[in-house]
N, C-alpha and C. Protein backbone atom coordinates (compact mmCIF):
# COMPACT_ATOMS: atom_id res chain seq x y z
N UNK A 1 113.91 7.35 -33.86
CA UNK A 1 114.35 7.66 -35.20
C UNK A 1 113.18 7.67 -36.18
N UNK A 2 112.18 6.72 -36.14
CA UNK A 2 111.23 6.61 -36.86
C UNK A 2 110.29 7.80 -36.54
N UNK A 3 110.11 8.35 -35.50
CA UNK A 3 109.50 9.52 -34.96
C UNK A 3 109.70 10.72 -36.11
N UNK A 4 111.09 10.58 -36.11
CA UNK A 4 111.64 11.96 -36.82
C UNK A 4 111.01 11.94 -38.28
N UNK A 5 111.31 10.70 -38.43
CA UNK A 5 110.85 10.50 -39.72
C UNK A 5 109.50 10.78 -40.35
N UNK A 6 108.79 10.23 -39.42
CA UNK A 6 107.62 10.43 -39.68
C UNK A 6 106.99 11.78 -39.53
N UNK A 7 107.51 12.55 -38.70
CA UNK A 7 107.04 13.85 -38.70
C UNK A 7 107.10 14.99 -39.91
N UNK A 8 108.39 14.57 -40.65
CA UNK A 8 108.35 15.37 -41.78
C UNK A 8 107.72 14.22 -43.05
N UNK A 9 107.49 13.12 -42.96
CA UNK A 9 106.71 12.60 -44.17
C UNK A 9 105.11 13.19 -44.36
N UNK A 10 104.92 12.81 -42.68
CA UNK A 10 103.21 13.57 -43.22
C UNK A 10 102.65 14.76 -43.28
N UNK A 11 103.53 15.55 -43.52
CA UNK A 11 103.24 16.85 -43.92
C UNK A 11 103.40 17.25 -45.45
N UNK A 12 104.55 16.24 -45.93
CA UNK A 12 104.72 16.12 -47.31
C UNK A 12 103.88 15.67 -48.18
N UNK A 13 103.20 14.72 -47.47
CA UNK A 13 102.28 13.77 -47.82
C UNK A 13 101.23 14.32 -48.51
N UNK A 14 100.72 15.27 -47.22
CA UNK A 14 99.53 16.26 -47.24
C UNK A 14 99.98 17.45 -48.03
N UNK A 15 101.27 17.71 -48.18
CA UNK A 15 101.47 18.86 -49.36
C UNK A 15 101.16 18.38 -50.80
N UNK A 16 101.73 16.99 -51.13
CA UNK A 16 101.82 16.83 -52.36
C UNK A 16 100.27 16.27 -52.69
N UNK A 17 99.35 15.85 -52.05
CA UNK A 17 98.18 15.86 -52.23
C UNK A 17 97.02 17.43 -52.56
N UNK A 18 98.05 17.52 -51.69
CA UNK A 18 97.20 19.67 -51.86
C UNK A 18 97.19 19.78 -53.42
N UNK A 19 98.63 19.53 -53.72
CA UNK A 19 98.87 20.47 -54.59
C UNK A 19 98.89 19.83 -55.83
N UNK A 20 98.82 17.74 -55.74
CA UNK A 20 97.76 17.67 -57.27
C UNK A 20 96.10 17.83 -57.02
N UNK A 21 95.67 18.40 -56.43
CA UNK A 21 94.29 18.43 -55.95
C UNK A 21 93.79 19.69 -56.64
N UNK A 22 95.10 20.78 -56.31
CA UNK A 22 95.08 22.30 -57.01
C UNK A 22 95.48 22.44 -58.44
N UNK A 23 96.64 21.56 -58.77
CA UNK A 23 96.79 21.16 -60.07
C UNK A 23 95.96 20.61 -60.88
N UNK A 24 94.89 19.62 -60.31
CA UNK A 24 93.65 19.11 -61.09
C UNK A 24 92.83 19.80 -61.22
N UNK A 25 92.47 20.70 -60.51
CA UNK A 25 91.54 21.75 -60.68
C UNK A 25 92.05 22.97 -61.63
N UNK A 26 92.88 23.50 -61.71
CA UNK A 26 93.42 24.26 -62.66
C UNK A 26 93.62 23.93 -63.90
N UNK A 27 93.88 22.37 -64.18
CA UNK A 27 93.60 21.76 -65.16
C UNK A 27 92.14 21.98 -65.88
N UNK A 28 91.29 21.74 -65.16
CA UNK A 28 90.28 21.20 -65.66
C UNK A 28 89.31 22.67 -65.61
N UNK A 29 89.83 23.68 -64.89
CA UNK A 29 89.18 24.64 -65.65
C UNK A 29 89.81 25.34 -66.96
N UNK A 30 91.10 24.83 -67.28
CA UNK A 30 91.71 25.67 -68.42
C UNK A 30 90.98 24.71 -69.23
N UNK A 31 90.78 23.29 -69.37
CA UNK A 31 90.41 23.08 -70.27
C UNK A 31 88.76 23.02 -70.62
N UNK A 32 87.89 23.59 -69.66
CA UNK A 32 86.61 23.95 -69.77
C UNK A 32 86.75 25.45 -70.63
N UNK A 33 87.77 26.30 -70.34
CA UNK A 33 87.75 27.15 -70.92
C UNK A 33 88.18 27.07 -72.77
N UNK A 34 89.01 26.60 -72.19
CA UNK A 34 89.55 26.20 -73.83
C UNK A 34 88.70 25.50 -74.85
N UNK A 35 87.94 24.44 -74.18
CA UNK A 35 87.27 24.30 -74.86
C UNK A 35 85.57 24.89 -75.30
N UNK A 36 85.23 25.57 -74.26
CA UNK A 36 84.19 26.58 -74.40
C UNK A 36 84.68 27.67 -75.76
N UNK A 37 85.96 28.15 -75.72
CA UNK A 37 86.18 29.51 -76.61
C UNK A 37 87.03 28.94 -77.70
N UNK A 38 87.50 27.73 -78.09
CA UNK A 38 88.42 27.58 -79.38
C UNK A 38 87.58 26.13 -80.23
N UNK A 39 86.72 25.46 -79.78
CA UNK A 39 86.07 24.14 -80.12
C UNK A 39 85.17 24.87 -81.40
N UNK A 40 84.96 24.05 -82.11
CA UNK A 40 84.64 24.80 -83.41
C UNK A 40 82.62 24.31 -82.96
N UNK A 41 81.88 25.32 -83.23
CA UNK A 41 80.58 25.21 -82.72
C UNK A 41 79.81 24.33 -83.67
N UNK A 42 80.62 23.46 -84.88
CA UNK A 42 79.68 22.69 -85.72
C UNK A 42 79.31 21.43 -85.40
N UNK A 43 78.09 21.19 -85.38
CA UNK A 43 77.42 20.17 -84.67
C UNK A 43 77.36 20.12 -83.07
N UNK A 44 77.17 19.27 -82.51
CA UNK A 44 76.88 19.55 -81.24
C UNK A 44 78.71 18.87 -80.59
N UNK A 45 79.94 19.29 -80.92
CA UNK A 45 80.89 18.24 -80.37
C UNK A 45 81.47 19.13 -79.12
N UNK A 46 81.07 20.18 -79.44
CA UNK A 46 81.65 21.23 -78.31
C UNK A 46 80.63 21.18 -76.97
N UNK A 47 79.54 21.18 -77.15
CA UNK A 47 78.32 20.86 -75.98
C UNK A 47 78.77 19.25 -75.43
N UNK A 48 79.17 18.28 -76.65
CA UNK A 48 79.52 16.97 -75.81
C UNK A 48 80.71 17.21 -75.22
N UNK A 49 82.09 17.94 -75.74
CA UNK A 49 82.83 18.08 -74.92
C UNK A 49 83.08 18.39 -73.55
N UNK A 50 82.48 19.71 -73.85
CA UNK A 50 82.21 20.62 -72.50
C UNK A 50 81.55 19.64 -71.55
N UNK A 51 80.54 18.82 -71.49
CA UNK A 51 79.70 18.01 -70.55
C UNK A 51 80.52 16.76 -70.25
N UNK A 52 81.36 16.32 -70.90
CA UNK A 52 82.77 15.25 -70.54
C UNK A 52 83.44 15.75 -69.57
N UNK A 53 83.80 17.31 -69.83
CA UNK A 53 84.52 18.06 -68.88
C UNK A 53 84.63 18.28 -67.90
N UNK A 54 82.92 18.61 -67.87
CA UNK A 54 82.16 18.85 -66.48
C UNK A 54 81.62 18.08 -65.59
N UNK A 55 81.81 16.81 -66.29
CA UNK A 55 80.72 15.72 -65.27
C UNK A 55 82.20 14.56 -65.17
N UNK A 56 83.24 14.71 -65.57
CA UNK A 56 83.98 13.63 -65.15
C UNK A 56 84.98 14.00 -64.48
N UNK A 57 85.74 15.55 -64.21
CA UNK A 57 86.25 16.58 -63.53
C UNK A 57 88.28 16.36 -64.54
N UNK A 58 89.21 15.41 -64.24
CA UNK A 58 89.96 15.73 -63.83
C UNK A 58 90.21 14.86 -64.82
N UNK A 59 89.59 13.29 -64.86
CA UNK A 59 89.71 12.76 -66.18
C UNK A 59 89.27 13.44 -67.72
N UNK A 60 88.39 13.53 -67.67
CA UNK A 60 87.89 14.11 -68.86
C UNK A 60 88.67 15.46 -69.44
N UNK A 61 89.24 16.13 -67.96
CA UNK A 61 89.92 17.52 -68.99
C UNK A 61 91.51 16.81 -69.53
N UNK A 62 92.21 15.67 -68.65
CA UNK A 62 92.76 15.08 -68.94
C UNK A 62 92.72 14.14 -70.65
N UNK A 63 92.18 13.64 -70.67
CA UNK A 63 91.22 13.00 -71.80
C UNK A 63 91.29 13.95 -73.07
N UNK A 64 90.78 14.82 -72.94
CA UNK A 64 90.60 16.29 -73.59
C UNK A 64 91.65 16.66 -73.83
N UNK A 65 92.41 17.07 -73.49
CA UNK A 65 93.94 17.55 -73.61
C UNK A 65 94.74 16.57 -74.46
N UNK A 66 95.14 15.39 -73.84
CA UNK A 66 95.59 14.61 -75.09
C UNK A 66 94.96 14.02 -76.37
N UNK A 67 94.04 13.42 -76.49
CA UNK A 67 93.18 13.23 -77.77
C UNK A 67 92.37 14.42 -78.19
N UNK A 68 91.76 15.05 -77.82
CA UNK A 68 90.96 16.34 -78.82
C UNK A 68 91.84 17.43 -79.13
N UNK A 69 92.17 17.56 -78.18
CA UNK A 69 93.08 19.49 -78.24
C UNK A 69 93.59 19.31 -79.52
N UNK A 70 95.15 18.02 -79.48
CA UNK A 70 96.06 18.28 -81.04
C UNK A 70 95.28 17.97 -81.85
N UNK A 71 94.50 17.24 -81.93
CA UNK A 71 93.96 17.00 -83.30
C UNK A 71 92.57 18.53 -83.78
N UNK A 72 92.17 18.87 -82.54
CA UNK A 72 91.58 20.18 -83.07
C UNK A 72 93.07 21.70 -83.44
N UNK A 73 94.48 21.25 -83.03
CA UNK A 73 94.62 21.93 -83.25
C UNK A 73 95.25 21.95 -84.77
N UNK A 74 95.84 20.85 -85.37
CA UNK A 74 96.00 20.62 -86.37
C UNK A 74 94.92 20.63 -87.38
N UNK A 75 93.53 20.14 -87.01
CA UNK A 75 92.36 20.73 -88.31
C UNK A 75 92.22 22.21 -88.62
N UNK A 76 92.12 22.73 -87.29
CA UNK A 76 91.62 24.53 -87.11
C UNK A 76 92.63 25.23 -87.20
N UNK A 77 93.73 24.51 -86.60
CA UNK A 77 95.17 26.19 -86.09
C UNK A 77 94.59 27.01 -85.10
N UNK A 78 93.49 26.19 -84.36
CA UNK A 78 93.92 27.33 -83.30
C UNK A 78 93.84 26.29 -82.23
């Protein structure tokens, strides 16, 4: 019985790992993008962003998304 069981867990296992693995990555390039083309270029906060982005992968676009995004989107509107 445990056989059975186990045969369809670890495939699930390995799906749902796939696919926050693909989800983190899609993350974290929308928000390299986003923040490359909507971050307002005054002072250097968009170069520090972008390098948060890039050097911490999955946290940082995470990070990014909830604390910078709304509040850049409420100063700028965009």
């Amino acid at each position: 019985m445990f056989a059975a069981i186990e045969i369809l867990l670890i495939p699930l296992f390995f799906l749902a790992m796939i696919s926050l693995g693909v989800a983190g990555t899609v993350l974290w390039i929308w928000m390299l993008i986003d923040c490359a083309t909507n971050e307002p270029s005054e002072g250097s906060d968009k170069i520090v962003w972008i390098l948060v982005i890039l050097f911490t992968h999955g946290l940082g676009a995470l990070i990014y998304l909830l604390a910078r995004r709304p509040e850049r989107k409420r100063l700028y509107g965009r």
